[in-house]
N, C-alpha and C. Protein backbone atom coordinates (compact mmCIF):
# COMPACT_ATOMS: atom_id res chain seq x y z
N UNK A 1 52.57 -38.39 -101.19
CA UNK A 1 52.74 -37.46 -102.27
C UNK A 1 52.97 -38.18 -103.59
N UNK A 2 53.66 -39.26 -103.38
CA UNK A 2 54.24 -40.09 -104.87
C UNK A 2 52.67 -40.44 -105.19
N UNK A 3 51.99 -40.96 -104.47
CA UNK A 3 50.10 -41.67 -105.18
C UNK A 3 49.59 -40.40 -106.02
N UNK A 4 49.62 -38.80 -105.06
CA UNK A 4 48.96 -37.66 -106.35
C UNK A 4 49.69 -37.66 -107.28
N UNK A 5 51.38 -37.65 -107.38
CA UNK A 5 51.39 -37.34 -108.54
C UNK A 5 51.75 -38.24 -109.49
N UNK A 6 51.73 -39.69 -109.32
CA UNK A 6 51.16 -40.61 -110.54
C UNK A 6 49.50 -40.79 -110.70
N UNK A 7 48.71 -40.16 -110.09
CA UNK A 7 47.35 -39.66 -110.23
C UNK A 7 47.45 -38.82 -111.47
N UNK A 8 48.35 -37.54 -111.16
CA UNK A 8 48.42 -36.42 -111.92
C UNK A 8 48.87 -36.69 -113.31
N UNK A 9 49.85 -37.87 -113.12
CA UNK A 9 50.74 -37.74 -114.29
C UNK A 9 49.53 -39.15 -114.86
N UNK A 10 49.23 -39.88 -114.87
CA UNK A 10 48.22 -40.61 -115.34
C UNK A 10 47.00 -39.55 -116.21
N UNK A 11 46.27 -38.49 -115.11
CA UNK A 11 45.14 -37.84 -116.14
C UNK A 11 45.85 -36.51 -116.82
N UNK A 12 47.15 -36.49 -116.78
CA UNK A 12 47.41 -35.82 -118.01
C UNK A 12 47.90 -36.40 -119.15
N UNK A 13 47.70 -37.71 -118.74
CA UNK A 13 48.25 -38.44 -120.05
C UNK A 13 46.90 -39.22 -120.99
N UNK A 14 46.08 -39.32 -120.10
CA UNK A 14 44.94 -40.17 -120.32
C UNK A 14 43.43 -39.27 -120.39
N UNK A 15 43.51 -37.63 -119.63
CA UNK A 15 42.05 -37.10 -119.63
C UNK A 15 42.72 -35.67 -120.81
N UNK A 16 41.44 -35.54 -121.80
CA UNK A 16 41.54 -34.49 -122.65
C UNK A 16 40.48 -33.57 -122.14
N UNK A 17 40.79 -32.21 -121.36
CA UNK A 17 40.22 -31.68 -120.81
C UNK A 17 39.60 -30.54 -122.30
N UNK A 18 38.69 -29.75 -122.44
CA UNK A 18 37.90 -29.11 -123.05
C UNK A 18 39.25 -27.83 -122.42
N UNK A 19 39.18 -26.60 -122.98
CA UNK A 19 39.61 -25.41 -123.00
C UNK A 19 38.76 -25.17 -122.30
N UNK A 20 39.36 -24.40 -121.58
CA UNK A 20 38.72 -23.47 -120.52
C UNK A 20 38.91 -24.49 -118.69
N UNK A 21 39.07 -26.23 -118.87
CA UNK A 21 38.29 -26.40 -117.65
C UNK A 21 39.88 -27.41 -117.37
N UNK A 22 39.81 -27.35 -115.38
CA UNK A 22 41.38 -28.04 -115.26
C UNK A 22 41.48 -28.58 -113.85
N UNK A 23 42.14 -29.30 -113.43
CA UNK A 23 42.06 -30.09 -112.71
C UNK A 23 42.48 -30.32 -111.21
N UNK A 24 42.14 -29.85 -110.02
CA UNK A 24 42.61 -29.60 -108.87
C UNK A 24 42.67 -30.70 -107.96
N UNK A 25 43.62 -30.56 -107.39
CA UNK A 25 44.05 -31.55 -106.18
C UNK A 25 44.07 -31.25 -105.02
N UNK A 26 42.87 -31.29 -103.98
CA UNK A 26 42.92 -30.92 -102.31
C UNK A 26 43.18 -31.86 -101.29
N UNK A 27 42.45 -31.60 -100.46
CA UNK A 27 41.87 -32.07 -99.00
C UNK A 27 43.38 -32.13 -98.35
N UNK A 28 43.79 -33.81 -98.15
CA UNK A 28 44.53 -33.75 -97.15
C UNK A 28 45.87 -33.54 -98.45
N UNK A 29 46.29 -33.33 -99.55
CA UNK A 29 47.40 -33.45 -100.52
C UNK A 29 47.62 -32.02 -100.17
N UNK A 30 46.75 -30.55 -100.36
CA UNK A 30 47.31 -29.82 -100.52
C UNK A 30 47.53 -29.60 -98.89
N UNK A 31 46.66 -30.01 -97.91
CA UNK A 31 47.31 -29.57 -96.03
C UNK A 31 48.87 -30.01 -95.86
N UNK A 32 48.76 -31.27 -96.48
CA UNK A 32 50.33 -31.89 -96.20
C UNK A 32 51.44 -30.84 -97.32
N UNK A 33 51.10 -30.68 -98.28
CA UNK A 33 52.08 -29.48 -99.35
C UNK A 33 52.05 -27.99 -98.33
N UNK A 34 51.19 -27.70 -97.67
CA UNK A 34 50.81 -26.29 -97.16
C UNK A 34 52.09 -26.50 -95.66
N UNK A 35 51.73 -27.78 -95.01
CA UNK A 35 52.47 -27.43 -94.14
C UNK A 35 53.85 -27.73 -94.38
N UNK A 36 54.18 -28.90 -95.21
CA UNK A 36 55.17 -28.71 -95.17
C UNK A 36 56.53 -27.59 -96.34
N UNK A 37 55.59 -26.79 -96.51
CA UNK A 37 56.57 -25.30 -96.95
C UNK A 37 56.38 -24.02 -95.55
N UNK A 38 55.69 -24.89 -94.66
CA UNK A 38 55.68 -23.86 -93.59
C UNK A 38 56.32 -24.41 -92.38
N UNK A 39 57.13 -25.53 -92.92
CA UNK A 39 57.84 -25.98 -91.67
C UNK A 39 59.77 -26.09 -92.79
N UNK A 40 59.67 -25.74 -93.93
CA UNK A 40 60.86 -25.27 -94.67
C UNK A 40 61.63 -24.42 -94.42
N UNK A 41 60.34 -22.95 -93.75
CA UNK A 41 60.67 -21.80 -93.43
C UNK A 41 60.97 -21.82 -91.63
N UNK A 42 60.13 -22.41 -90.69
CA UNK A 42 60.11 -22.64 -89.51
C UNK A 42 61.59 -23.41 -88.84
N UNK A 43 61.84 -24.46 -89.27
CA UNK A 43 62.80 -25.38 -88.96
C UNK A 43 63.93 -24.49 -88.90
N UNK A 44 64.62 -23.83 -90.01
CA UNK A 44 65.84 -23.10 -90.09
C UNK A 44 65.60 -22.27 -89.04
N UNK A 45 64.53 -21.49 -89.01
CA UNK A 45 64.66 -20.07 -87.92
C UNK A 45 64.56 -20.59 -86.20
N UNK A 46 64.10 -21.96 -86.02
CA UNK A 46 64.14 -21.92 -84.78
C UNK A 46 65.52 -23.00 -84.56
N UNK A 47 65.85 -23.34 -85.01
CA UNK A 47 67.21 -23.82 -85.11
C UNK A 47 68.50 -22.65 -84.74
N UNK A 48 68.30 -21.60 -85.83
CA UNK A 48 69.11 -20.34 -85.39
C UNK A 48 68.93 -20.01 -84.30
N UNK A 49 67.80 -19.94 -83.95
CA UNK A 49 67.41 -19.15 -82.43
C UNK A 49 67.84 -19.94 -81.83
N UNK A 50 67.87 -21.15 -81.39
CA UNK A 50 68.23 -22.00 -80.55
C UNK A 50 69.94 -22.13 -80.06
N UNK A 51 70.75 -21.80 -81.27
CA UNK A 51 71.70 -21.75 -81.51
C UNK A 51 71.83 -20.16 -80.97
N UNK A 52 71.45 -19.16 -80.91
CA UNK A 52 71.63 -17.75 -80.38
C UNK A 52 71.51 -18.02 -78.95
N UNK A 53 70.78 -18.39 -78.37
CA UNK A 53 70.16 -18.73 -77.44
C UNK A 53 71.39 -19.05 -76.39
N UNK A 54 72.20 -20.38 -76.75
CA UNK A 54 73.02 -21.31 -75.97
C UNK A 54 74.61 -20.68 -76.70
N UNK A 55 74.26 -19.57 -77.72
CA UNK A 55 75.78 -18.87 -77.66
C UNK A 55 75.73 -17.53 -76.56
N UNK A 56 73.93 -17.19 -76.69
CA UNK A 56 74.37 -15.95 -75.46
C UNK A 56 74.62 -16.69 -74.05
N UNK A 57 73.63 -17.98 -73.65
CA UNK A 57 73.76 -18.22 -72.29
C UNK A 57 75.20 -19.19 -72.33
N UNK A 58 76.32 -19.69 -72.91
CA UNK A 58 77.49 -20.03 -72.46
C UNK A 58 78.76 -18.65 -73.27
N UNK A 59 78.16 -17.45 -73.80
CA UNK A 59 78.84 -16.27 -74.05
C UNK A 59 80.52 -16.84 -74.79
N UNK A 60 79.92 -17.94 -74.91
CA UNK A 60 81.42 -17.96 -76.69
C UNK A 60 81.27 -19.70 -77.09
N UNK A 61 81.18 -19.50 -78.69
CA UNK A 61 81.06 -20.64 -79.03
C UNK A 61 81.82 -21.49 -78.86
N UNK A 62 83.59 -21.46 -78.01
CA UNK A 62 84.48 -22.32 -78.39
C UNK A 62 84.56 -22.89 -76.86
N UNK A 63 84.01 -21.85 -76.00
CA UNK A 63 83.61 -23.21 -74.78
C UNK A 63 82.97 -24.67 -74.64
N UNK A 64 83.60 -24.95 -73.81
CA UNK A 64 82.62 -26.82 -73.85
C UNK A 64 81.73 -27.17 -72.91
């Protein structure tokens, strides 16, 4: 992620784009941004569950 965005921050310092036209960043930059805001949301909720899970099957958290 640090290589796009001294990419980014390089051609906004260095490319004078015309009005109207602008500059996108894909392939594997935006898969890796995509998943990881879908593992931001994922991680917490199966964590909880996991944690529901082993409070219903030992039925109180202060057992050991």
């Amino acid at each position: 992620q640090s290589v796009v965005q001294d990419i980014q921050q390089k051609v906004q310092e260095n490319v004078d784009l015309q009005s109207g036209y602008y500059v996108v960043y894909g392939g594997q930059y935006q898969n890796l941004k995509n998943a990881s805001t879908r593992l931001m949301i994922i991680v917490p909720i199966a964590l909880a569950l996991i944690f529901l899970l082993l409070n219903f099957a030992f039925n109180s958290l202060k057992e050991t």
